[in-house]
C-alpha atoms as a PDB file:
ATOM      1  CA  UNK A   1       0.000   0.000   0.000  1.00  0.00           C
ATOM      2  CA  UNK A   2       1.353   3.548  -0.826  1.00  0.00           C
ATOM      3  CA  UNK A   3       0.180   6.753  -0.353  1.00  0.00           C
ATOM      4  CA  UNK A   4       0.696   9.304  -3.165  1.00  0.00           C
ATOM      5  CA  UNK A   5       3.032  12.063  -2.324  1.00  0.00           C
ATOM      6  CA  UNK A   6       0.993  14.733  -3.671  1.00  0.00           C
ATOM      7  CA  UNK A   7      -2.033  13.343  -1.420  1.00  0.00           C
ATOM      8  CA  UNK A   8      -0.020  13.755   1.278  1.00  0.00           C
ATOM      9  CA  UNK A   9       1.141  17.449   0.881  1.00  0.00           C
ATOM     10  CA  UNK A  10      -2.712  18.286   0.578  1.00  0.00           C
ATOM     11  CA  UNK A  11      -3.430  16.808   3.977  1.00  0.00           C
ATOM     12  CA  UNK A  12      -0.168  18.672   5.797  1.00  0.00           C
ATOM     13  CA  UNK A  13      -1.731  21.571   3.965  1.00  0.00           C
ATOM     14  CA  UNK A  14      -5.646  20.741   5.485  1.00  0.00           C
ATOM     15  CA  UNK A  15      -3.974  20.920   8.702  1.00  0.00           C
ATOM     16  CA  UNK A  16      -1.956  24.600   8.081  1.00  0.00           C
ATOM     17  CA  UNK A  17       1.201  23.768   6.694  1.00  0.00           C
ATOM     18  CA  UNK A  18       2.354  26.265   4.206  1.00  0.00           C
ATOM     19  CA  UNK A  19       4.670  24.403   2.692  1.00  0.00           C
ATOM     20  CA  UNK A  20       5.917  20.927   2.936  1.00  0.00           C
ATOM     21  CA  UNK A  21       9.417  18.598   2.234  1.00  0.00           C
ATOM     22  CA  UNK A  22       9.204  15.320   0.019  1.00  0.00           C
ATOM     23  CA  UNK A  23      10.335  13.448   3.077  1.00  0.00           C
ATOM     24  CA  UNK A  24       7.955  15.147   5.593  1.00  0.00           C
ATOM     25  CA  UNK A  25       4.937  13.714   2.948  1.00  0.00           C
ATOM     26  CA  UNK A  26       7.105  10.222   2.815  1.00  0.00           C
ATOM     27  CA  UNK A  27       7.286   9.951   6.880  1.00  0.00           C
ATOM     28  CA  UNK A  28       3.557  10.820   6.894  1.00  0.00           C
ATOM     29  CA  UNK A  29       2.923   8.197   4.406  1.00  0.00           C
ATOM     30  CA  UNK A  30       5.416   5.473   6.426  1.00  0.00           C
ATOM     31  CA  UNK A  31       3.590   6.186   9.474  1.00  0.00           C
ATOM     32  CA  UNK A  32      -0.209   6.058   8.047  1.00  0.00           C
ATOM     33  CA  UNK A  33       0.845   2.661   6.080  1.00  0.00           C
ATOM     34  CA  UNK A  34       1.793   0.910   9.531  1.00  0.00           C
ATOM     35  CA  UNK A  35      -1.251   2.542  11.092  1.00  0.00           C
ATOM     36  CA  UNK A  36      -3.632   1.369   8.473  1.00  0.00           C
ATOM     37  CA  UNK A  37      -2.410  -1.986   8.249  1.00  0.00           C
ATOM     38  CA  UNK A  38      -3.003  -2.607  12.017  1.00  0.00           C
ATOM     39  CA  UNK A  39      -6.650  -1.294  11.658  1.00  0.00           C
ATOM     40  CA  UNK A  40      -6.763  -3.592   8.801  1.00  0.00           C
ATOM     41  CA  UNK A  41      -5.504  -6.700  10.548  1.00  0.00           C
ATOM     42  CA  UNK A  42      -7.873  -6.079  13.684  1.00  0.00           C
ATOM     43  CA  UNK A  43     -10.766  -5.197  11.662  1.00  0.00           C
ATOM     44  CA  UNK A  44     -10.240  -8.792   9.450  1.00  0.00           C
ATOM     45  CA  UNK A  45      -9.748 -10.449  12.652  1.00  0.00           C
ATOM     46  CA  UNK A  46     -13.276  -8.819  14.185  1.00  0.00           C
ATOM     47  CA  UNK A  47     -15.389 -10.053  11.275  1.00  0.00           C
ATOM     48  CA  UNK A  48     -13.786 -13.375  11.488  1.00  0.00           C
ATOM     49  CA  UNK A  49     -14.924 -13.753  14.864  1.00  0.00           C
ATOM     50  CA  UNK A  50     -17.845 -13.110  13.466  1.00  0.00           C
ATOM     51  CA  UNK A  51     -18.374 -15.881  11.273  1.00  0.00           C
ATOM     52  CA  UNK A  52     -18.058 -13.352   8.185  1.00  0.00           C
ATOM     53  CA  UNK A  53     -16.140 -13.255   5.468  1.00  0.00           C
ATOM     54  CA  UNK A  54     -16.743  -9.984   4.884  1.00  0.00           C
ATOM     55  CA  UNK A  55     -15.118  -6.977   7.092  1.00  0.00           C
ATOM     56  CA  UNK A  56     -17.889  -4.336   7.675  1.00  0.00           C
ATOM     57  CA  UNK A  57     -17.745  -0.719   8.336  1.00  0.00           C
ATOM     58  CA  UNK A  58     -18.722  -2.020  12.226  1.00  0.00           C
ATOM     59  CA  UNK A  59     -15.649  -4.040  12.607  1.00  0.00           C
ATOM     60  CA  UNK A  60     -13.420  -0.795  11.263  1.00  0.00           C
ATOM     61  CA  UNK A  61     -14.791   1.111  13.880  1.00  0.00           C
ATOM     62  CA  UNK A  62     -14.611  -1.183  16.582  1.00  0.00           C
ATOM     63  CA  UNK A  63     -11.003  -1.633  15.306  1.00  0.00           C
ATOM     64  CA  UNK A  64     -10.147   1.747  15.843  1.00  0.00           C
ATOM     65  CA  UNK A  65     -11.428   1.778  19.030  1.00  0.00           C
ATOM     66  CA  UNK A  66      -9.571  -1.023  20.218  1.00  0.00           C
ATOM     67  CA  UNK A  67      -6.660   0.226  18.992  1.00  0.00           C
ATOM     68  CA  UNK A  68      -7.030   3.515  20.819  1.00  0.00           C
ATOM     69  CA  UNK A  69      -6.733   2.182  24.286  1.00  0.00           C
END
């Protein structure tokens, strides 16, 4: 999974940056790559528990908040 680096300029720029280095948007896009592929991984594992096969917006969410604490 990669992030485009363009993508992630606009988002440093969403949150006030005025301008923003190659590797700043790389780092950003290291970081939400391990981040998303724990949410990933936990929300699979939720709708297996399940009995589904197929992950559903309720498993993402309860991912997240499992992950938070």
């Amino acid at each position: 999974m990669e992030f485009a680096v363009q993508a992630l300029r606009r988002i440093f720029k969403k949150a006030g940056a005025k301008r923003v280095s190659d590797s700043a948007a790389e780092e950003l896009g290291r970081i939400l790559e391990q981040k998303t592929k724990l949410l990933l991984d936990e929300s699979k594992e939720l709708s297996k528990h399940a009995n589904r096969k197929t992950v559903m917006r309720q498993d993402v969410k309860a991912a997240k908040k499992s992950l938070e604490k």
